[in-house]
PDB file of N, CA and C in Angstrom:
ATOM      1  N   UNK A   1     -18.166  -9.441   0.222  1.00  0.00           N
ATOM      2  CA  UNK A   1     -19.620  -9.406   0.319  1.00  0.00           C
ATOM      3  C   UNK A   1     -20.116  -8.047  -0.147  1.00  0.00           C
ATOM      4  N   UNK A   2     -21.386  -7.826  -0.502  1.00  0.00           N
ATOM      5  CA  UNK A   2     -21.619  -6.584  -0.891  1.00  0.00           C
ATOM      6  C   UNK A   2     -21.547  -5.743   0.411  1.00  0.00           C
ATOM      7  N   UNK A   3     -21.953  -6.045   1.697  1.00  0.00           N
ATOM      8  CA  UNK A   3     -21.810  -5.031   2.519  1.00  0.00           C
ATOM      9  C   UNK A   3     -20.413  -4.503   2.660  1.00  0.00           C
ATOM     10  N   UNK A   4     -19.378  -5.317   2.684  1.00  0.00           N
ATOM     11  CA  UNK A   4     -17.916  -5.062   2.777  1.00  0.00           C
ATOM     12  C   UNK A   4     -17.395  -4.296   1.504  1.00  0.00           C
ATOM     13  N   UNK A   5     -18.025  -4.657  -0.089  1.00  0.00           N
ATOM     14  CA  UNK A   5     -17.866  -3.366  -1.189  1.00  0.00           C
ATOM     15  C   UNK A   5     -18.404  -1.993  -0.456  1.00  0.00           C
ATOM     16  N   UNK A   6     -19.638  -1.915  -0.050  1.00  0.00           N
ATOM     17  CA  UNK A   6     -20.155  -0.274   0.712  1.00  0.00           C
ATOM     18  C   UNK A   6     -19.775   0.525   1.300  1.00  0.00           C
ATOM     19  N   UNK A   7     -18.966  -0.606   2.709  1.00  0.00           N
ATOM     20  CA  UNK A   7     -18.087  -0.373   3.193  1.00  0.00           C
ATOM     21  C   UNK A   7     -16.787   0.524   2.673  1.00  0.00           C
ATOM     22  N   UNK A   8     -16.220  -0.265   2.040  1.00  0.00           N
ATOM     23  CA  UNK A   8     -14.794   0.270   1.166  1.00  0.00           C
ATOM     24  C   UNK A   8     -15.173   1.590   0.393  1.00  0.00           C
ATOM     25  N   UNK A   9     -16.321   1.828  -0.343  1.00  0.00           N
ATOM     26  CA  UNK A   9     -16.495   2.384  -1.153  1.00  0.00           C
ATOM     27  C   UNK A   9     -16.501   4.012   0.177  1.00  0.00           C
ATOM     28  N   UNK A  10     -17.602   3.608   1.023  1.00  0.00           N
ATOM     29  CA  UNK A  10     -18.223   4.897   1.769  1.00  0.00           C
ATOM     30  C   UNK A  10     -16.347   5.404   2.519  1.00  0.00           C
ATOM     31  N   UNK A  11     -15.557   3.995   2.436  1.00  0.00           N
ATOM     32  CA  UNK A  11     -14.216   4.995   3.409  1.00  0.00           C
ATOM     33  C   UNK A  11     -13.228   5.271   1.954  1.00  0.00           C
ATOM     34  N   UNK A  12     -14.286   5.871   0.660  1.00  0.00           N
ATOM     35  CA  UNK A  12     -13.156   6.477  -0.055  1.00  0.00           C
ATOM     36  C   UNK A  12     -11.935   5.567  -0.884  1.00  0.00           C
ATOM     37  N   UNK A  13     -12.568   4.001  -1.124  1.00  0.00           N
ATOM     38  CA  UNK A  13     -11.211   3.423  -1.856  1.00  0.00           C
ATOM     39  C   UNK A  13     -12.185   3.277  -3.227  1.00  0.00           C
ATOM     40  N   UNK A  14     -11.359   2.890  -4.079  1.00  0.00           N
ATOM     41  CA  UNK A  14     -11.611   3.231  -5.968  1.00  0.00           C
ATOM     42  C   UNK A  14     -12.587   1.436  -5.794  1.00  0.00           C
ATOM     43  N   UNK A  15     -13.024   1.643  -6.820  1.00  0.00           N
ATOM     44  CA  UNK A  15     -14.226   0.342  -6.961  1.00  0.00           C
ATOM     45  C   UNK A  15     -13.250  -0.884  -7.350  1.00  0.00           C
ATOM     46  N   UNK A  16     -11.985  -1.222  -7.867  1.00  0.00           N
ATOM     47  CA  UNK A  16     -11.588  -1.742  -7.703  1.00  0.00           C
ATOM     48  C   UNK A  16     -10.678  -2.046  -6.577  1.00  0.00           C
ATOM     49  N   UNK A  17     -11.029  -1.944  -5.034  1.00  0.00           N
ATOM     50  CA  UNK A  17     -10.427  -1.928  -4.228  1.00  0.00           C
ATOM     51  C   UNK A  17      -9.904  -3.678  -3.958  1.00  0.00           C
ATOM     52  N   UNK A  18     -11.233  -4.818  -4.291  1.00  0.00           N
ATOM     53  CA  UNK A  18     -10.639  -5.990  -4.212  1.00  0.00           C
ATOM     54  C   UNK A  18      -9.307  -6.286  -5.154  1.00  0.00           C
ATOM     55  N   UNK A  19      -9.757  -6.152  -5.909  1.00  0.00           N
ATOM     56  CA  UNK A  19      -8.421  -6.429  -7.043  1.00  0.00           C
ATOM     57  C   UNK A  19      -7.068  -5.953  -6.497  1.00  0.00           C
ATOM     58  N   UNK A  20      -6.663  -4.187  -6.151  1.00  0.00           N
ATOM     59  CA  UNK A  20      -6.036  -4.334  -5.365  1.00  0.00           C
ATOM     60  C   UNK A  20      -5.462  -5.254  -4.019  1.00  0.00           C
ATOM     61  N   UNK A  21      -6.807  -5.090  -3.268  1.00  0.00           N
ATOM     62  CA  UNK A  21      -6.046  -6.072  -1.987  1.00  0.00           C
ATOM     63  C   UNK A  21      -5.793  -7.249  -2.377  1.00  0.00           C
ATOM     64  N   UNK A  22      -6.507  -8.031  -3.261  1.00  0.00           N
ATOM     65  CA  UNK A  22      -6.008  -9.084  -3.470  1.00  0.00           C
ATOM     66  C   UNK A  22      -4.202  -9.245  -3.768  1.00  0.00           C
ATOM     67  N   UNK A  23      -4.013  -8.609  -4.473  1.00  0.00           N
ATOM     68  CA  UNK A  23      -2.998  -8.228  -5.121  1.00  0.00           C
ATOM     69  C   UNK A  23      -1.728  -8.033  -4.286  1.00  0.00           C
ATOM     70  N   UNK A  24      -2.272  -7.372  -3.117  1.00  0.00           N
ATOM     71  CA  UNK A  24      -0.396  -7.282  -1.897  1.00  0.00           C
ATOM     72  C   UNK A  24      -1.121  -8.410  -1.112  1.00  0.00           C
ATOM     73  N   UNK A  25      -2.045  -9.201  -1.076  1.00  0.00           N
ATOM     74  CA  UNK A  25      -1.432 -10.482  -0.451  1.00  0.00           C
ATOM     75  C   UNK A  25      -0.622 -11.375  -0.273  1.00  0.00           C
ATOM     76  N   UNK A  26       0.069 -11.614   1.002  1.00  0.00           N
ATOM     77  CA  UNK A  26       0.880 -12.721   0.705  1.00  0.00           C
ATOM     78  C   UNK A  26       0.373 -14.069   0.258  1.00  0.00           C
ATOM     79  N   UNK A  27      -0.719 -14.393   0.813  1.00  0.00           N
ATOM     80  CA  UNK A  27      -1.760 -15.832  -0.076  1.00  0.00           C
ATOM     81  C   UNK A  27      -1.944 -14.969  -1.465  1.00  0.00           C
ATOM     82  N   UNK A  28      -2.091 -14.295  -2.124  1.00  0.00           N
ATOM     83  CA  UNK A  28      -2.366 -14.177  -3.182  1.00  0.00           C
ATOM     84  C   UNK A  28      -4.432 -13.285  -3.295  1.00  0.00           C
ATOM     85  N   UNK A  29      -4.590 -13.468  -2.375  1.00  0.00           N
ATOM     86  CA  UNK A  29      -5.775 -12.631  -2.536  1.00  0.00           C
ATOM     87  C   UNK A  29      -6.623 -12.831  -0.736  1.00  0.00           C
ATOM     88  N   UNK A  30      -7.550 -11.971  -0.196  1.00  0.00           N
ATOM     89  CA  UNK A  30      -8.203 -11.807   0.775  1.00  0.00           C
ATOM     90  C   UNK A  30      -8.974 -12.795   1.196  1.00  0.00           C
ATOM     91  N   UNK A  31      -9.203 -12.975   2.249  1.00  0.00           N
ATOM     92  CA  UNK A  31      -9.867 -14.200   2.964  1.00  0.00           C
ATOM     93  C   UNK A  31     -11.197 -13.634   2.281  1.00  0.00           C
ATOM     94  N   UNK A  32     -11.907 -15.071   1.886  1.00  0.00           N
ATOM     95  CA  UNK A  32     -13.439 -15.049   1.806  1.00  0.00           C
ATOM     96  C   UNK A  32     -14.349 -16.000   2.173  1.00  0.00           C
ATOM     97  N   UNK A  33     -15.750 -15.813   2.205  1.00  0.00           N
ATOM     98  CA  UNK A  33     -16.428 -16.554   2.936  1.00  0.00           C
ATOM     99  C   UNK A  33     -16.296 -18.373   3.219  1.00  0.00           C
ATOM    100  N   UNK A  34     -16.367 -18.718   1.853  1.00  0.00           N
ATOM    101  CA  UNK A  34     -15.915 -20.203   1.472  1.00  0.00           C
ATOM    102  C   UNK A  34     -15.154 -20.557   2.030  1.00  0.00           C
ATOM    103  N   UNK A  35     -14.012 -19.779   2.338  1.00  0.00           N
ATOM    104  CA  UNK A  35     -12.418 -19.925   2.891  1.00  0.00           C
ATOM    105  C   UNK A  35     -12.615 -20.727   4.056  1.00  0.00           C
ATOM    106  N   UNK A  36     -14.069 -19.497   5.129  1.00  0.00           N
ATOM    107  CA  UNK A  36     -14.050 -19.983   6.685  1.00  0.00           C
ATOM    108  C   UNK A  36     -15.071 -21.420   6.531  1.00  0.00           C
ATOM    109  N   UNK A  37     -15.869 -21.002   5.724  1.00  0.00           N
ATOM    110  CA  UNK A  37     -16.908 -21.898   5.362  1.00  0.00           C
ATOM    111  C   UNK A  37     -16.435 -23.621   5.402  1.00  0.00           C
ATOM    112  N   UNK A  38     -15.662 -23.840   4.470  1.00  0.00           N
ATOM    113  CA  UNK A  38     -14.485 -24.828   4.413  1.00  0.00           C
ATOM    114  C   UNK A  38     -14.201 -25.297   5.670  1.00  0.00           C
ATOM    115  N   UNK A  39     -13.312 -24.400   6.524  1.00  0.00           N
ATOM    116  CA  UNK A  39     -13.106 -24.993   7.957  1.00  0.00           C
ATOM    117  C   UNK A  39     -13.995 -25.433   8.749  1.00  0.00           C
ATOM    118  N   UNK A  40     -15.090 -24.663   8.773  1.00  0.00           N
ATOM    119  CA  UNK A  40     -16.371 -25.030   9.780  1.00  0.00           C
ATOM    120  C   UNK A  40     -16.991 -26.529   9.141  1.00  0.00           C
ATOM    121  N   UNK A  41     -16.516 -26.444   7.637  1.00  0.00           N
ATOM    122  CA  UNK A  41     -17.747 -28.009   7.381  1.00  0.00           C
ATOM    123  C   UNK A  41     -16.274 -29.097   7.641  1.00  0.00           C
ATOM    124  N   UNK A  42     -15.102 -29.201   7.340  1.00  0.00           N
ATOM    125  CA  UNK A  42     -13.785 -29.660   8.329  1.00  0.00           C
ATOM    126  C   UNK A  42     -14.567 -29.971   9.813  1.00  0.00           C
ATOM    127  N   UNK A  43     -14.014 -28.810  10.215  1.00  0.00           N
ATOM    128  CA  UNK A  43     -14.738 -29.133  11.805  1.00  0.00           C
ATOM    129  C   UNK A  43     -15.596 -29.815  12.266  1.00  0.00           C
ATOM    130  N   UNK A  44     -17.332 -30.016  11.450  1.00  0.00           N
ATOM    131  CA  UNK A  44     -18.015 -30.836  12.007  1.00  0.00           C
ATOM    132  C   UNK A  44     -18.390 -32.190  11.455  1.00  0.00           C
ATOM    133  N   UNK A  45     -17.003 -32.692  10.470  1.00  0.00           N
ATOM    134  CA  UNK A  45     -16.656 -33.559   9.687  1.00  0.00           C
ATOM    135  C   UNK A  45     -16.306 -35.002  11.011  1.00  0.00           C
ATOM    136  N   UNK A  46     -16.447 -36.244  10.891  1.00  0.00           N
ATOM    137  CA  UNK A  46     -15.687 -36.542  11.117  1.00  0.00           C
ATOM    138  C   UNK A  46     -13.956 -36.794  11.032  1.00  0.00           C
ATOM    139  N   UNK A  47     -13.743 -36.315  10.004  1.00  0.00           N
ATOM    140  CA  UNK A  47     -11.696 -36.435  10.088  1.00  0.00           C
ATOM    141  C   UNK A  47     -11.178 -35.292  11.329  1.00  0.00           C
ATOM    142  N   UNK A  48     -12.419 -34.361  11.645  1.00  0.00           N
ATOM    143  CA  UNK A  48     -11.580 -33.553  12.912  1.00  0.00           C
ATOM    144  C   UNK A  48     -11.858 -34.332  14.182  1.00  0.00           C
ATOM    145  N   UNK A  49     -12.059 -35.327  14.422  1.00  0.00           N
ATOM    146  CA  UNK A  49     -12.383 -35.784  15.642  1.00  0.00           C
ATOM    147  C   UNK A  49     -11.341 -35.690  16.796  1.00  0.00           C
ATOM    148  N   UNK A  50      -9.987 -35.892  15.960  1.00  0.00           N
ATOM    149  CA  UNK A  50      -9.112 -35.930  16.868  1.00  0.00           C
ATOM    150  C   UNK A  50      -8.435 -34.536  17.659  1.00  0.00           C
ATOM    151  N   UNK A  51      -9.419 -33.474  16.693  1.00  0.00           N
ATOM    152  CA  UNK A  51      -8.619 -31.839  16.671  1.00  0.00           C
ATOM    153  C   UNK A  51      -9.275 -31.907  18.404  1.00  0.00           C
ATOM    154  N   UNK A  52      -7.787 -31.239  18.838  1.00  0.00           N
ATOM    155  CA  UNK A  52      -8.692 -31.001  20.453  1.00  0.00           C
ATOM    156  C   UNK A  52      -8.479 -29.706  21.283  1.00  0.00           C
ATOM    157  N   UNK A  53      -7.534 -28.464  20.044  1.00  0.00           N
ATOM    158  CA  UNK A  53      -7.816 -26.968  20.050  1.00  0.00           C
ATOM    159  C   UNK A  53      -6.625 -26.400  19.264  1.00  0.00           C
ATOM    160  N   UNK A  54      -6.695 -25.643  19.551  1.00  0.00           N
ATOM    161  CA  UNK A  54      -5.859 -24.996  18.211  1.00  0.00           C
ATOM    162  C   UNK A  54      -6.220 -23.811  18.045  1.00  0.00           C
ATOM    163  N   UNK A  55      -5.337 -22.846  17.267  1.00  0.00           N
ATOM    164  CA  UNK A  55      -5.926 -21.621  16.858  1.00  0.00           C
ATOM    165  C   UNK A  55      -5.369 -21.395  15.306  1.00  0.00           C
ATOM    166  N   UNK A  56      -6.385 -20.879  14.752  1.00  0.00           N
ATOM    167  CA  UNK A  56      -6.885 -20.572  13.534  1.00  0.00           C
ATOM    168  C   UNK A  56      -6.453 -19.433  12.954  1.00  0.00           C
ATOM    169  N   UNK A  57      -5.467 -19.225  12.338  1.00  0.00           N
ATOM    170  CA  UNK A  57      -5.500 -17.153  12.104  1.00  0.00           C
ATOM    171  C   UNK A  57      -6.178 -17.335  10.523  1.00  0.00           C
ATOM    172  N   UNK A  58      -7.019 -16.566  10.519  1.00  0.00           N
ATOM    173  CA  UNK A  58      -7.902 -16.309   9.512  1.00  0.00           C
ATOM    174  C   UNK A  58      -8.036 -14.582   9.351  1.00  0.00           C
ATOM    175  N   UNK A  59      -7.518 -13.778  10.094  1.00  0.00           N
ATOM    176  CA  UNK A  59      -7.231 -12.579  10.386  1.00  0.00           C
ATOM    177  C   UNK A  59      -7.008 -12.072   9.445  1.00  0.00           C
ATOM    178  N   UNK A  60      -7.470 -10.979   8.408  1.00  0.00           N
ATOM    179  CA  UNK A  60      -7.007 -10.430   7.142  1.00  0.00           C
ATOM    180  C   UNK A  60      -7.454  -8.853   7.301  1.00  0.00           C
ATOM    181  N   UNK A  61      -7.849  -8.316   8.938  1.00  0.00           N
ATOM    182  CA  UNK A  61      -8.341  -7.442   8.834  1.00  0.00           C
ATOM    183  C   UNK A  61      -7.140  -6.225   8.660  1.00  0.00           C
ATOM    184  N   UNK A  62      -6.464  -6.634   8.891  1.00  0.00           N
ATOM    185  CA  UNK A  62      -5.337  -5.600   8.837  1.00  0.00           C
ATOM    186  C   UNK A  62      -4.412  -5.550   7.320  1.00  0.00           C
ATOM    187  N   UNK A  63      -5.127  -4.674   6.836  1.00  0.00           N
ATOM    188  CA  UNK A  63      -4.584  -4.266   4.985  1.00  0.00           C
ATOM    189  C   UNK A  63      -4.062  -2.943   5.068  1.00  0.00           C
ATOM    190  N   UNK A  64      -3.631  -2.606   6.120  1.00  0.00           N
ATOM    191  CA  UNK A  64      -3.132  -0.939   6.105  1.00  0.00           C
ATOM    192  C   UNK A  64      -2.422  -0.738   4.739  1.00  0.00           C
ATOM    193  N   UNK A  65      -2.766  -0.113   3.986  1.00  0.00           N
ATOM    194  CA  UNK A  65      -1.783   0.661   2.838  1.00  0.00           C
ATOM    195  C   UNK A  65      -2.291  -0.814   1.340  1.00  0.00           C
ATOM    196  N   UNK A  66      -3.744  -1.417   1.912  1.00  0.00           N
ATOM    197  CA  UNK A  66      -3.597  -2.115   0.771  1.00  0.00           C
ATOM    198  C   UNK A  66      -3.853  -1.037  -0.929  1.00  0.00           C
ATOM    199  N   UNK A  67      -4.689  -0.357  -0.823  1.00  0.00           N
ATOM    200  CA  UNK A  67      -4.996   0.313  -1.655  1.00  0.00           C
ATOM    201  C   UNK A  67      -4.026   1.593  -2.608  1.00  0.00           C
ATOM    202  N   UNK A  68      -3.252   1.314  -1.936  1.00  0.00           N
ATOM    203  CA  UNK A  68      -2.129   2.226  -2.911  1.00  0.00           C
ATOM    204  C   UNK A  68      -1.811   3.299  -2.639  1.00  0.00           C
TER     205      UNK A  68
END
């Protein structure tokens, strides 16, 4: 999102900081909005009717050392 580029930028990583993180992912690139977006329209789908909890790791906050 652009607030999350500002972010990156104001703690000092190079403007291509996505490209990097994408890059040491093990999926192949960083969770993004669509990603969660996706699950939530899943969720109030009927085919989840039967979901009755579960947990979700969607967690990507932890990139220590993505930037090089």
């Amino acid at each position: 999102t652009p607030n999350e580029d500002t972010v990156q930028r104001k703690e000092g990583n190079p403007a291509n900081w996505l490209e990097l993180a994408d890059a040491r992912m093990p999926m192949g690139r960083i969770l993004r909005p669509d990603d969660v977006a996706g699950l939530v329209m899943w969720f109030l789908s009927p085919e989840s009717a039967m979901m009755s909890g579960g947990i979700i790791d969607f967690d990507h906050s932890k990139i220590v050392g993505t930037y090089g």
